[in-house]
Protein backbone atom coordinates (compact mmCIF):
# COMPACT_ATOMS: atom_id res chain seq x y z
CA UNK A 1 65.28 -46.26 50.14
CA UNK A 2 63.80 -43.00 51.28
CA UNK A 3 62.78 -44.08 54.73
CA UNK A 4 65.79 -45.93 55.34
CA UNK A 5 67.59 -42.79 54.67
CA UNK A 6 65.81 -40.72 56.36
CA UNK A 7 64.98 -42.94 59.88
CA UNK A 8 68.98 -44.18 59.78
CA UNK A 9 69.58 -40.69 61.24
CA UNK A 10 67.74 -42.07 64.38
CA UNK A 11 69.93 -44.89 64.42
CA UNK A 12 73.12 -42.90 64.51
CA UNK A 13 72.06 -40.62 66.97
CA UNK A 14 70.89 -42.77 69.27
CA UNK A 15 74.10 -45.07 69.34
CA UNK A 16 76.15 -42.28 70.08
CA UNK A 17 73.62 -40.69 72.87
CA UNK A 18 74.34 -43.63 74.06
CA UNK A 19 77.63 -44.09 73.41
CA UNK A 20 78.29 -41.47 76.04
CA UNK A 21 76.22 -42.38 78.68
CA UNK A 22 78.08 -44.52 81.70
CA UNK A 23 75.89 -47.45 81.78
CA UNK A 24 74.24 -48.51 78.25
CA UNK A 25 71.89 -50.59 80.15
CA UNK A 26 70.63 -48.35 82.33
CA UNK A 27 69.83 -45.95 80.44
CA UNK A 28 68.40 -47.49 77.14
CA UNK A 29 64.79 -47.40 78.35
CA UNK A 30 64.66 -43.72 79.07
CA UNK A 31 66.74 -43.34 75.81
CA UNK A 32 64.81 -45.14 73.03
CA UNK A 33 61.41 -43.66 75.06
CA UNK A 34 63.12 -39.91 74.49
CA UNK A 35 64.55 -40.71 70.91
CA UNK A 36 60.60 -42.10 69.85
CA UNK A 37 58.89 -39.39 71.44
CA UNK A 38 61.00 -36.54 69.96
CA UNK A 39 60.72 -38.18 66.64
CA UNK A 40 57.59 -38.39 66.44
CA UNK A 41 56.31 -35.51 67.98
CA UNK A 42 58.76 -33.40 65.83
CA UNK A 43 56.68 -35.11 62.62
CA UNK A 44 57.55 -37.28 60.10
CA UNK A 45 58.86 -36.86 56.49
CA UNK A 46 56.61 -38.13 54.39
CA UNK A 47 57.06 -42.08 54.17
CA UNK A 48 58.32 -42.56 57.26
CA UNK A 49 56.14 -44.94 59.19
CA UNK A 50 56.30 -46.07 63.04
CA UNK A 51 58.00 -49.49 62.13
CA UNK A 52 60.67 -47.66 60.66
CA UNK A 53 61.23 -45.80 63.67
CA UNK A 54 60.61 -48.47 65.97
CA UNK A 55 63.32 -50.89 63.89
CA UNK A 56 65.86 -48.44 63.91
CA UNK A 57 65.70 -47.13 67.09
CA UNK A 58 65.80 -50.50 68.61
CA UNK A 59 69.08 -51.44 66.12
CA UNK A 60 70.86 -48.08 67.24
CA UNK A 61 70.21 -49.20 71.37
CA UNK A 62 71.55 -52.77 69.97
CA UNK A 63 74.21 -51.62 68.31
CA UNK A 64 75.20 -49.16 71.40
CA UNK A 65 75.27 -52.29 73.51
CA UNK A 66 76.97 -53.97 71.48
CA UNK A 67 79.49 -51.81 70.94
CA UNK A 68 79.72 -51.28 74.97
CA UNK A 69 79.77 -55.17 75.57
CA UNK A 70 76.67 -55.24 77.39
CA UNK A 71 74.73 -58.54 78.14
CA UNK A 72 72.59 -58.16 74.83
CA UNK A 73 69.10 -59.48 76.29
CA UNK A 74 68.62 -56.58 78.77
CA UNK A 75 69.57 -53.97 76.32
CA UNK A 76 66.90 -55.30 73.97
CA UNK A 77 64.34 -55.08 76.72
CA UNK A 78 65.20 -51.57 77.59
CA UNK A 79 65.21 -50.74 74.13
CA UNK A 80 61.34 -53.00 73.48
CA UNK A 81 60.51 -50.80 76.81
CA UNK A 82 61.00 -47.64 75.79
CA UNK A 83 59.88 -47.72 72.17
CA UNK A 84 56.59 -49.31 73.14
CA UNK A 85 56.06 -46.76 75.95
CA UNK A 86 57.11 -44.01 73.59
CA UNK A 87 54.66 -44.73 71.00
CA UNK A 88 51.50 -45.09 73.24
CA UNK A 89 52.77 -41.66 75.17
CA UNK A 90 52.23 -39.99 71.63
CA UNK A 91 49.38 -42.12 70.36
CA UNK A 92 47.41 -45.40 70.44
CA UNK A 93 49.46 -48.48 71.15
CA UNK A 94 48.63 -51.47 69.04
CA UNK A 95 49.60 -54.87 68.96
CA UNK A 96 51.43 -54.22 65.37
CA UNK A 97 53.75 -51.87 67.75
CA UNK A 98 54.78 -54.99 70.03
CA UNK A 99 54.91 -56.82 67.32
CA UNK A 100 57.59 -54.77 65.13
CA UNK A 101 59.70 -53.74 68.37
CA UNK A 102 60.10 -57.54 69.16
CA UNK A 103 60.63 -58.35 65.45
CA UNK A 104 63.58 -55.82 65.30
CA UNK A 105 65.17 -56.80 69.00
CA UNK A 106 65.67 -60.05 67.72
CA UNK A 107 66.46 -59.31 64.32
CA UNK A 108 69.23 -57.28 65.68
CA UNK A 109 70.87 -60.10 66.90
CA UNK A 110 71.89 -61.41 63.70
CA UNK A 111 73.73 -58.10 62.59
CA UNK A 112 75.41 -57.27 66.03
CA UNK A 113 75.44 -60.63 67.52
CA UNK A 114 74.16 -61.46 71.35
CA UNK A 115 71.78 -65.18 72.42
CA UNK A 116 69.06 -64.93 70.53
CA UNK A 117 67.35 -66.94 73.57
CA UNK A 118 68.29 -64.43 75.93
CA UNK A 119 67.09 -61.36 73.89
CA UNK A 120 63.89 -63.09 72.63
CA UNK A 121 63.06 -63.68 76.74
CA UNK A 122 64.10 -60.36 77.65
CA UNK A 123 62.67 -58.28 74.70
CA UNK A 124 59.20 -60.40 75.51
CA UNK A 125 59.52 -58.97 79.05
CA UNK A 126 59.98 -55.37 78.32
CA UNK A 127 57.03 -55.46 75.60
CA UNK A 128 55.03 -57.17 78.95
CA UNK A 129 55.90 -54.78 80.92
CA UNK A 130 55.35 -51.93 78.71
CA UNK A 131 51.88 -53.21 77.31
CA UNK A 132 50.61 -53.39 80.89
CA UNK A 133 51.59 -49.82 81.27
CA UNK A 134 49.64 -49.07 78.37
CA UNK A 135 46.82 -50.88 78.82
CA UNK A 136 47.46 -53.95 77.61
CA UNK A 137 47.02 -57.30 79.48
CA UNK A 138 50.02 -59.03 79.90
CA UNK A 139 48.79 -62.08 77.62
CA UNK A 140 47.84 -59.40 74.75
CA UNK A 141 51.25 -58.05 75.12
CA UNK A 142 53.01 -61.92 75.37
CA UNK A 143 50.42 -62.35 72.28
CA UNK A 144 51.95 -59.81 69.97
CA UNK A 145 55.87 -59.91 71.37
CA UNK A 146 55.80 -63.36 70.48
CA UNK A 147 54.71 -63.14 66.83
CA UNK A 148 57.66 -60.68 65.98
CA UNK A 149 60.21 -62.72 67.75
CA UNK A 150 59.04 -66.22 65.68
CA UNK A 151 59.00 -63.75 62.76
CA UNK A 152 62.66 -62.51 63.40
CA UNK A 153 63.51 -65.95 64.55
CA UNK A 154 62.68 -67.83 61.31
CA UNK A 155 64.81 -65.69 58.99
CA UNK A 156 68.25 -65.83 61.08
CA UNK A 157 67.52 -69.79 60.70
CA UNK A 158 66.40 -72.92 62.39
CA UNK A 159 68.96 -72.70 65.24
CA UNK A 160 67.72 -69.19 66.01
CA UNK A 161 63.97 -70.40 65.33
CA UNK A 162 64.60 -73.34 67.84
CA UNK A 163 65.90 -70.79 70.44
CA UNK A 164 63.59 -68.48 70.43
CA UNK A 165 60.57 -71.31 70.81
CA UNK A 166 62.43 -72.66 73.58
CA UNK A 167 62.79 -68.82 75.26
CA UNK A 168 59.17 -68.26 74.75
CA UNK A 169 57.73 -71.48 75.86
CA UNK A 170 59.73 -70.90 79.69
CA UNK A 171 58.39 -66.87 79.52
CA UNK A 172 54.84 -67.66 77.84
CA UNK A 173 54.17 -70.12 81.02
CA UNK A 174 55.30 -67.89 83.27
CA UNK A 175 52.59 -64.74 82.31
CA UNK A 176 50.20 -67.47 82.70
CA UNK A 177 51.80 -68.64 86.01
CA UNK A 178 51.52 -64.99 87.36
CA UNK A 179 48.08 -64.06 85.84
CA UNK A 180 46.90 -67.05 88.05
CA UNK A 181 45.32 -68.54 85.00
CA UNK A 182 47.22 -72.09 86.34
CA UNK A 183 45.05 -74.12 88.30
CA UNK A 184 45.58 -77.18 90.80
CA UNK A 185 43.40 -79.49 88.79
CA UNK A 186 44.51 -81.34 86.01
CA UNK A 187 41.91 -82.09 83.25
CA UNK A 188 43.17 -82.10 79.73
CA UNK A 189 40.91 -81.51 76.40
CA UNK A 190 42.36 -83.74 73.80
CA UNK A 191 40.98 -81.81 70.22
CA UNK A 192 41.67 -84.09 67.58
CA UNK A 193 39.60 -85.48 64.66
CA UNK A 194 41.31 -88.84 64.71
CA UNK A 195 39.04 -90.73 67.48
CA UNK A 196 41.52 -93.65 67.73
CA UNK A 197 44.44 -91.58 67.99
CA UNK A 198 43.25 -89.27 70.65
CA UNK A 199 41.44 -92.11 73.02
CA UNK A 200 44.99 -93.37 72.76
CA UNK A 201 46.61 -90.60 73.92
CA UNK A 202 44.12 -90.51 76.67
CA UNK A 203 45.24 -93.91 77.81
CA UNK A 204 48.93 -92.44 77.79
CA UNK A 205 48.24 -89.25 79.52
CA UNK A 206 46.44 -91.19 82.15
CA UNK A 207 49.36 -93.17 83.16
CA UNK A 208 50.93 -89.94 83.94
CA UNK A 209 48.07 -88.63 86.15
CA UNK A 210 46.59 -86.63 83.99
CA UNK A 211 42.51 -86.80 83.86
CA UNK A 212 41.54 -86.55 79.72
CA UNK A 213 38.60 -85.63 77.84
CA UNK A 214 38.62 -86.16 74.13
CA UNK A 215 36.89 -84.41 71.63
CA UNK A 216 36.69 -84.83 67.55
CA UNK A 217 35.23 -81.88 66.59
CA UNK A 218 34.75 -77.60 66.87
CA UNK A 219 31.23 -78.26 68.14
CA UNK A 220 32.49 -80.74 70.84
CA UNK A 221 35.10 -78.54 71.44
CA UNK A 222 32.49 -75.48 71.51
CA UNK A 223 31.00 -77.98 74.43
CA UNK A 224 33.87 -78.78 76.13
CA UNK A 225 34.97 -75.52 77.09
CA UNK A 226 31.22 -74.29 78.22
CA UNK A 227 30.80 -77.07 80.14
CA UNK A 228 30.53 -76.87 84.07
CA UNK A 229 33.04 -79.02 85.22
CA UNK A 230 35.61 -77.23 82.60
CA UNK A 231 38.86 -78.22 82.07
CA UNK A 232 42.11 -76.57 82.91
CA UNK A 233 44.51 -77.13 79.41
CA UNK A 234 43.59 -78.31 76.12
CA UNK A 235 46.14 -80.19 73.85
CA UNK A 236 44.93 -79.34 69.87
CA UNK A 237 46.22 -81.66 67.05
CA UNK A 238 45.88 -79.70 64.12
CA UNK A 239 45.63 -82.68 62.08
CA UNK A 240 42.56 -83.43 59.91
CA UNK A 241 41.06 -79.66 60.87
CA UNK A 242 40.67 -77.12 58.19
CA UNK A 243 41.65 -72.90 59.20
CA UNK A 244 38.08 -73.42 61.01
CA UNK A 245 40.27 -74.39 63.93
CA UNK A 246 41.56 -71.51 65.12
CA UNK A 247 38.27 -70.10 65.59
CA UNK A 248 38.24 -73.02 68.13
CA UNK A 249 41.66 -71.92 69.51
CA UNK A 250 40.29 -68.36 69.56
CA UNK A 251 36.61 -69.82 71.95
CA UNK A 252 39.86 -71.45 74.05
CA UNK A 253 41.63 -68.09 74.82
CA UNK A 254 38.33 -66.16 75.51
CA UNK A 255 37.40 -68.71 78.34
CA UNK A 256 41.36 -68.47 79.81
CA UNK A 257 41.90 -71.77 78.94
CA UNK A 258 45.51 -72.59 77.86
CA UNK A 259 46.58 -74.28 75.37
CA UNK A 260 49.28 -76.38 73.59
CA UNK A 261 49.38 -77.07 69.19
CA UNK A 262 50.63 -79.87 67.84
CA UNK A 263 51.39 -79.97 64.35
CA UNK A 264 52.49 -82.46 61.55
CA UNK A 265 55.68 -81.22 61.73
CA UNK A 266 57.99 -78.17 62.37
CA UNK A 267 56.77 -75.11 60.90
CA UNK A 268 57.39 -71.22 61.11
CA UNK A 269 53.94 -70.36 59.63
CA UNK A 270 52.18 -72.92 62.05
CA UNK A 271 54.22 -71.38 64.98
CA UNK A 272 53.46 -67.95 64.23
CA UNK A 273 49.86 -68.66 63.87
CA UNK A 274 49.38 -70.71 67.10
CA UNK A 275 50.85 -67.81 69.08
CA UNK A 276 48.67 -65.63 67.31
CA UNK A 277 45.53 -67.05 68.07
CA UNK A 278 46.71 -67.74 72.25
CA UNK A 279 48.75 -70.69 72.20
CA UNK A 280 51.07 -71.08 75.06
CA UNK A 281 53.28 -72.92 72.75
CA UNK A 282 53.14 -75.65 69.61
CA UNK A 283 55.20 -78.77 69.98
CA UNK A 284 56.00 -80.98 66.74
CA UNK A 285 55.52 -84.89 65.84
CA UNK A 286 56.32 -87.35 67.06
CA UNK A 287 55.83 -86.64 70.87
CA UNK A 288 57.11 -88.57 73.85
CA UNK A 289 54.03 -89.24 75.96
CA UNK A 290 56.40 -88.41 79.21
CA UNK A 291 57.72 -85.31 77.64
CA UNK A 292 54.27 -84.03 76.98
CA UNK A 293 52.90 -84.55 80.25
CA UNK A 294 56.04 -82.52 81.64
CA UNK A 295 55.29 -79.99 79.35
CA UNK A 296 51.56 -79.55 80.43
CA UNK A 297 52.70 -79.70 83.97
CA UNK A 298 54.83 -76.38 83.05
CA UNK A 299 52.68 -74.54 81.26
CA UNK A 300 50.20 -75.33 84.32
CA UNK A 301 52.77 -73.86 86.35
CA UNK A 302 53.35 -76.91 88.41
C-alpha cells in the first residue's frame, strides 16, 4: 500500500504534464523518459521499486491519452519508449524492464480502454526500438516485450489473450523479417517424439512445397541444427517432451533458427514460456495442414 501511495504521485503528475501539452502523442516519449529519469535520480522512498515506477508512469501517459482521445497504441509506445530509455539512461537495462513496461501498456488497456491488438503491436515496437538503443538486439527486446504483453493479456481474458497473440505473431515475424534471419530456402525440422505423427506431417507439408526433416528426440534435434545443410524453421510439438525441451528450443535460438510451438491445447503458461525461450509464436491443436504452411511462409517472411 506504501508504494502505491507513494509512486501514484507519478501517475498524477504525469497525466496532467501531459494534460497540457498540445499533442499527447508527441510528446509522451520525451515525457515518461523525463518523469523516469527525475524520479529516479531524485531517489526512491524506501519500497519503491522500478516496476512501480515503470507501471505507473506508463498508466498516467495512458490515462493522458485517454483522456485526450488519442489512438491508444501509439501512446503506449511512446510511453514503453521513454520508460525503457529512461531507466537504462540512469542504470542497467534488463529484460525484467521490457518486460514490466509492456506488462503495464497493455494492462492499461483494461482500465482506460483502447485495442488491445493495437497497443500490444505498438508497445512491442517502442520496447524494440528502445532496447536497440540500449543495447539490446531487437529479438532480446521482442523476447522480453512479448512476455509482459501475454502476461497482461491473459488476465483481461481470452479475447484480449487471443489479440494480443495475433498482434505479436504479425510484429514477432517482422523483427525476424528485418534482422534478415528469413531465408529463401524452405527446409522445416519437424521435433516431435511421436514418429508416426510427425512422418505424417511431413507427407502434408510436402504437398505444400515445403522440404521436411523429422526428428524424435533433443539429441536428433541437437543434430539437426549442427548439421551442414541446416534448416531454415523448425516446427516443435511439445507433446511427449518433458521441460528438457526448451533447452532444445533454447540450442534453436542460439543458431538463429526460428521457430513455431505447438501445444496440446491453448495455454497462457505454454505461451508465455515459448516466447520466453525464442519462439516466433505457438499455435494450438488441431492444425490445418494449409494454415500451417501459410503460417511458416510468414514467419519466413515470404
Amino acid at each position: 500500500m506504501v508504494v502505491r501511495t507513494v509512486t501514484r504521485k507519478v501517475r498524477t503528475g504525469l497525466v496532467s504534464v501531459l494534460r497540457g501539452t498540445v499533442d499527447v502523442v508527441a510528446s509522451t516519449t520525451q515525457v515518461a523518459y523525463d518523469v523516469t529519469v527525475g524520479s529516479l535520480r531524485a531517489g526512491r522512498p524506501k519500497g519503491e521499486t522500478t516496476s512501480s515506477l515503470t507501471q505507473d508512469t506508463i498508466e498516467g501517459a495512458m490515462q493522458a491519452g485517454s483522456e485526450a482521445g488519442a489512438e491508444m497504441g501509439s501512446v503506449a509506445k511512446g510511453a514503453v519508449k521513454g520508460v525503457v530509455l529512461g531507466v537504462g539512461t540512469v542504470g542497467k537495462i534488463s529484460a525484467g524492464v521490457v518486460t514490466d513496461a509492456v506488462r503495464a501498456a497493455v494492462w492499461a488497456t483494461g482500465e482506460v480502454g483502447g485495442d488491445v491488438a493495437s497497443v500490444t503491436k505498438k508497445a512491442v515496437e517502442g520496447a524494440i526500438e528502445a532496447g536497440k538503443q540500449l543495447g539490446m538486439t531487437a529479438e532480446e527486446a521482442a523476447a522480453a516485450a512479448s512476455v509482459g504483453a501475454l502476461e497482461a493479456a491473459a488476465g483481461l481474458g481470452d479475447v484480449a489473450l487471443k489479440a494480443a497473440d495475433k498482434a505479436l505473431s504479425g510484429t514477432i515475424s517482422g523483427v525476424r523479417l528485418a534482422l534478415g534471419t528469413a531465408k529463401t530456402k524452405q527446409r522445416v525440422l519437424i521435433v516431435d517424439t511421436n514418429h508416426a505423427n510427425a512422418e505424417l506431417l511431413a507427407q502434408r507439408l510436402g504437398r505444400e512445397g515445403l522440404q521436411t526433416i523429422v526428428v524424435t528426440s533433443l539429441e536428433e534435434l541437437s543434430q539437426a541444427i549442427g548439421a551442414e545443410d541446416g534448416v531454415d524453421i523448425a516446427l516443435v510439438d511439445l507433446s511427449g517432451f518433458d521441460q528438457a525441451i526448451w533447452e532444445g528450443c533454447e540450442e534453436l535460438h542460439a543458431a538463429r533458427i526460428p521457430f513455431i510451438v505447438i501445444s496440446p491445447q491453448r495455454s497462457p503458461a505454454v505461451q508465455r514460456d515459448s516466447l520466453k525461450h525464442g519462439a516466433s509464436s505457438v499455435l494450438a491443436k488441431p492444425l490445418s495442414t494449409v494454415e500451417l504452411a501459410e503460417h511458416i511462409r510468414m514467419v519466413l517472411g515470404e
